[in-house]
C-alpha atoms as a PDB file:
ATOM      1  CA  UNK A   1     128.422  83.891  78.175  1.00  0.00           C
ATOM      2  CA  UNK A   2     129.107  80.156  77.093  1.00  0.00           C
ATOM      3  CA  UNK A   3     126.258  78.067  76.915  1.00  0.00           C
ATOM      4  CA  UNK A   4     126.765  73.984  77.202  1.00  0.00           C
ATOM      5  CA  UNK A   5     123.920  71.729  77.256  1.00  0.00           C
ATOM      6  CA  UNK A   6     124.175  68.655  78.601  1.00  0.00           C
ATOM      7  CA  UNK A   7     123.532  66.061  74.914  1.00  0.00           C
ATOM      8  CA  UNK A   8     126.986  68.244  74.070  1.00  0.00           C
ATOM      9  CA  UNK A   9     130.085  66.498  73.229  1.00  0.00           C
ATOM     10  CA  UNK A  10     132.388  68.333  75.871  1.00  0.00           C
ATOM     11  CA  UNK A  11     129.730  68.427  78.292  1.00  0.00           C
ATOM     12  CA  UNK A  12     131.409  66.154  80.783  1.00  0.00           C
ATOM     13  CA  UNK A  13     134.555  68.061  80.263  1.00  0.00           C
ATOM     14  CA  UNK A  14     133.423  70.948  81.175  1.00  0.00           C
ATOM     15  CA  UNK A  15     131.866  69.951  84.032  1.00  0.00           C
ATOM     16  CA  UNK A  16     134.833  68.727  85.131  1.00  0.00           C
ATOM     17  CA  UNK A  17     136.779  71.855  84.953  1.00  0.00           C
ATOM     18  CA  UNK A  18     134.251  73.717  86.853  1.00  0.00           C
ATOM     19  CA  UNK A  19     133.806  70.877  89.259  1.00  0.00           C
ATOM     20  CA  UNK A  20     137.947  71.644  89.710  1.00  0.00           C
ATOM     21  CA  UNK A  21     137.785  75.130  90.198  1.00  0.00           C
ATOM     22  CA  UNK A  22     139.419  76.643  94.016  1.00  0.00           C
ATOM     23  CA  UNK A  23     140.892  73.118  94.392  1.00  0.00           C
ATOM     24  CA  UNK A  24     144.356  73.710  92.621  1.00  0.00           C
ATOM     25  CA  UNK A  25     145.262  74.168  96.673  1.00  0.00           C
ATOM     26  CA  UNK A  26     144.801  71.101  98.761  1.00  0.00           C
ATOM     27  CA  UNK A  27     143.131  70.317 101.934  1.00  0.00           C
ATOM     28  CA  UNK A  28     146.409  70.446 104.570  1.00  0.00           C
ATOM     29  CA  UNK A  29     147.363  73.757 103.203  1.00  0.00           C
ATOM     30  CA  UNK A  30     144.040  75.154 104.055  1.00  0.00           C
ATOM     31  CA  UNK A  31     144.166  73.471 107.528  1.00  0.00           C
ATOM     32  CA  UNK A  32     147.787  75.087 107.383  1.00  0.00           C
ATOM     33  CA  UNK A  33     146.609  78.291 106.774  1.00  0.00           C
ATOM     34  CA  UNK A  34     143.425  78.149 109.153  1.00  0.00           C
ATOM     35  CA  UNK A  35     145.801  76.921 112.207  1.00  0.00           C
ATOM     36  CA  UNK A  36     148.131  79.800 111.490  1.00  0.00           C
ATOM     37  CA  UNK A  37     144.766  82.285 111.819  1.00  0.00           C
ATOM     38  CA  UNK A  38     143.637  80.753 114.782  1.00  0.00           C
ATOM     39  CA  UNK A  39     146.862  81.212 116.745  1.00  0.00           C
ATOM     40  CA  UNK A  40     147.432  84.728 115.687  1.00  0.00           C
ATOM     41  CA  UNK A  41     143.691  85.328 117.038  1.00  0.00           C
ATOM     42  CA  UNK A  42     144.774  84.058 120.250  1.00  0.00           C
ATOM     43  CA  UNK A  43     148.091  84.798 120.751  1.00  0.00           C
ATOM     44  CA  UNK A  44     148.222  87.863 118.680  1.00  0.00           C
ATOM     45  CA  UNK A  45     152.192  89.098 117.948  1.00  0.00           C
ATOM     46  CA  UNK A  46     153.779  86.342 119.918  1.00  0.00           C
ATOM     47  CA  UNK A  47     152.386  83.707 117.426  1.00  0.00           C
ATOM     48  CA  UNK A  48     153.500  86.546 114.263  1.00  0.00           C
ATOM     49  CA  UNK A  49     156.868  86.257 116.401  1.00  0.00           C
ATOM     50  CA  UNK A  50     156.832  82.265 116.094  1.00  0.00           C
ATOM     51  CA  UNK A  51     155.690  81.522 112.428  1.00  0.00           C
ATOM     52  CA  UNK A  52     158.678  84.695 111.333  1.00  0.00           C
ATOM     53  CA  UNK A  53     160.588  82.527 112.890  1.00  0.00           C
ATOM     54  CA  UNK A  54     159.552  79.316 111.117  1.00  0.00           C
ATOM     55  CA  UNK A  55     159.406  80.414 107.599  1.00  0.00           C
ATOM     56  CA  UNK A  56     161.679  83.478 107.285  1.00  0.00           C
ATOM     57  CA  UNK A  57     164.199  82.039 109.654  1.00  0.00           C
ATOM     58  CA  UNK A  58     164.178  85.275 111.504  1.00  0.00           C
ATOM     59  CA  UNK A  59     163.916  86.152 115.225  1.00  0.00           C
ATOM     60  CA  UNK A  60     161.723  89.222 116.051  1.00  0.00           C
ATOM     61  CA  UNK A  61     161.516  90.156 119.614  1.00  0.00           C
ATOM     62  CA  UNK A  62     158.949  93.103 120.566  1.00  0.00           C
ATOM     63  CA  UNK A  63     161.512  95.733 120.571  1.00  0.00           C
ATOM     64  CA  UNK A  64     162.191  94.924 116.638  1.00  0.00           C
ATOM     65  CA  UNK A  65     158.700  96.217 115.974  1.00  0.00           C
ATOM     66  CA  UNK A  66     158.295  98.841 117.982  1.00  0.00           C
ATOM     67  CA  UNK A  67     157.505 102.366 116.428  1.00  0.00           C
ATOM     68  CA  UNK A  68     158.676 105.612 117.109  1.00  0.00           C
ATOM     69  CA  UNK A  69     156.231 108.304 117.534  1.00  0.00           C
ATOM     70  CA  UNK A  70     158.047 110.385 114.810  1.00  0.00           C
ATOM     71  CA  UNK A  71     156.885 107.092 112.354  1.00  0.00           C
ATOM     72  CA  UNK A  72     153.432 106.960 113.342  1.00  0.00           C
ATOM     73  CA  UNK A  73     153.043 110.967 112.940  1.00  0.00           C
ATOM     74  CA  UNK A  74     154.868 110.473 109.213  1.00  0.00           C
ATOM     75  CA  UNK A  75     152.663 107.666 108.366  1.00  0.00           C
ATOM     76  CA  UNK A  76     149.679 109.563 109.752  1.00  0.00           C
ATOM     77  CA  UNK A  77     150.655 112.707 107.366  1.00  0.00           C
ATOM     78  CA  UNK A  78     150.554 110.551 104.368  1.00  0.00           C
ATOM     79  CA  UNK A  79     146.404 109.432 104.780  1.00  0.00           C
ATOM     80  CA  UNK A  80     143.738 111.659 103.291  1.00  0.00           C
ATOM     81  CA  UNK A  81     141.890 113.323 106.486  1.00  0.00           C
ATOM     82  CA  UNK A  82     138.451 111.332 106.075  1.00  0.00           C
ATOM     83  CA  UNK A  83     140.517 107.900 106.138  1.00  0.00           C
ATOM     84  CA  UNK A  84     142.629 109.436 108.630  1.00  0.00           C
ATOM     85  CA  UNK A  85     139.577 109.604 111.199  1.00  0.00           C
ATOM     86  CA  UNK A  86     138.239 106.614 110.109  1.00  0.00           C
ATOM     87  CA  UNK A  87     141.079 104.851 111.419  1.00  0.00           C
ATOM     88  CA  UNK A  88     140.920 106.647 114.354  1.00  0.00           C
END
């Protein structure tokens, strides 16, 4: 552990650094990121659908996703039994 006392040279320095610290992202990305949340909330896949769209530059339509029941039973084989019924 680092101890800084106040009467010490880099004091304010230091300060500052910490004072900097989780705001090397700014505000609109966070208001970015909290919008994006918010619509997947409420519009669940359709909104997944839209912002693929936006940033990938890719059109998924429901049928894109859709999974076989010969996936799900591979996937299912490949989780320990205790996780396995926890996700059940």
């Amino acid at each position: 552990m680092k101890v800084i006392r106040t009467g010490d040279d880099a004091f304010e320095s230091f300060l500052g650094r910490i004072k900097l610290r989780g705001k090397a992202v700014d505000g609109k990305l966070w208001e970015t990121v909290r919008e994006i949340c918010s619509d997947v909330a409420a519009e669940g896949d359709q909104a997944l659908f839209r912002y693929t769209e936006k940033f990938d530059g890719y059109r998924l339509e429901k049928d894109d996703i859709a999974v076989s029941n010969a996936e799900w039973e591979e996937a299912a084989s490949l989780v320990a039994g205790d996780d396995l019924e926890i996700l059940k």
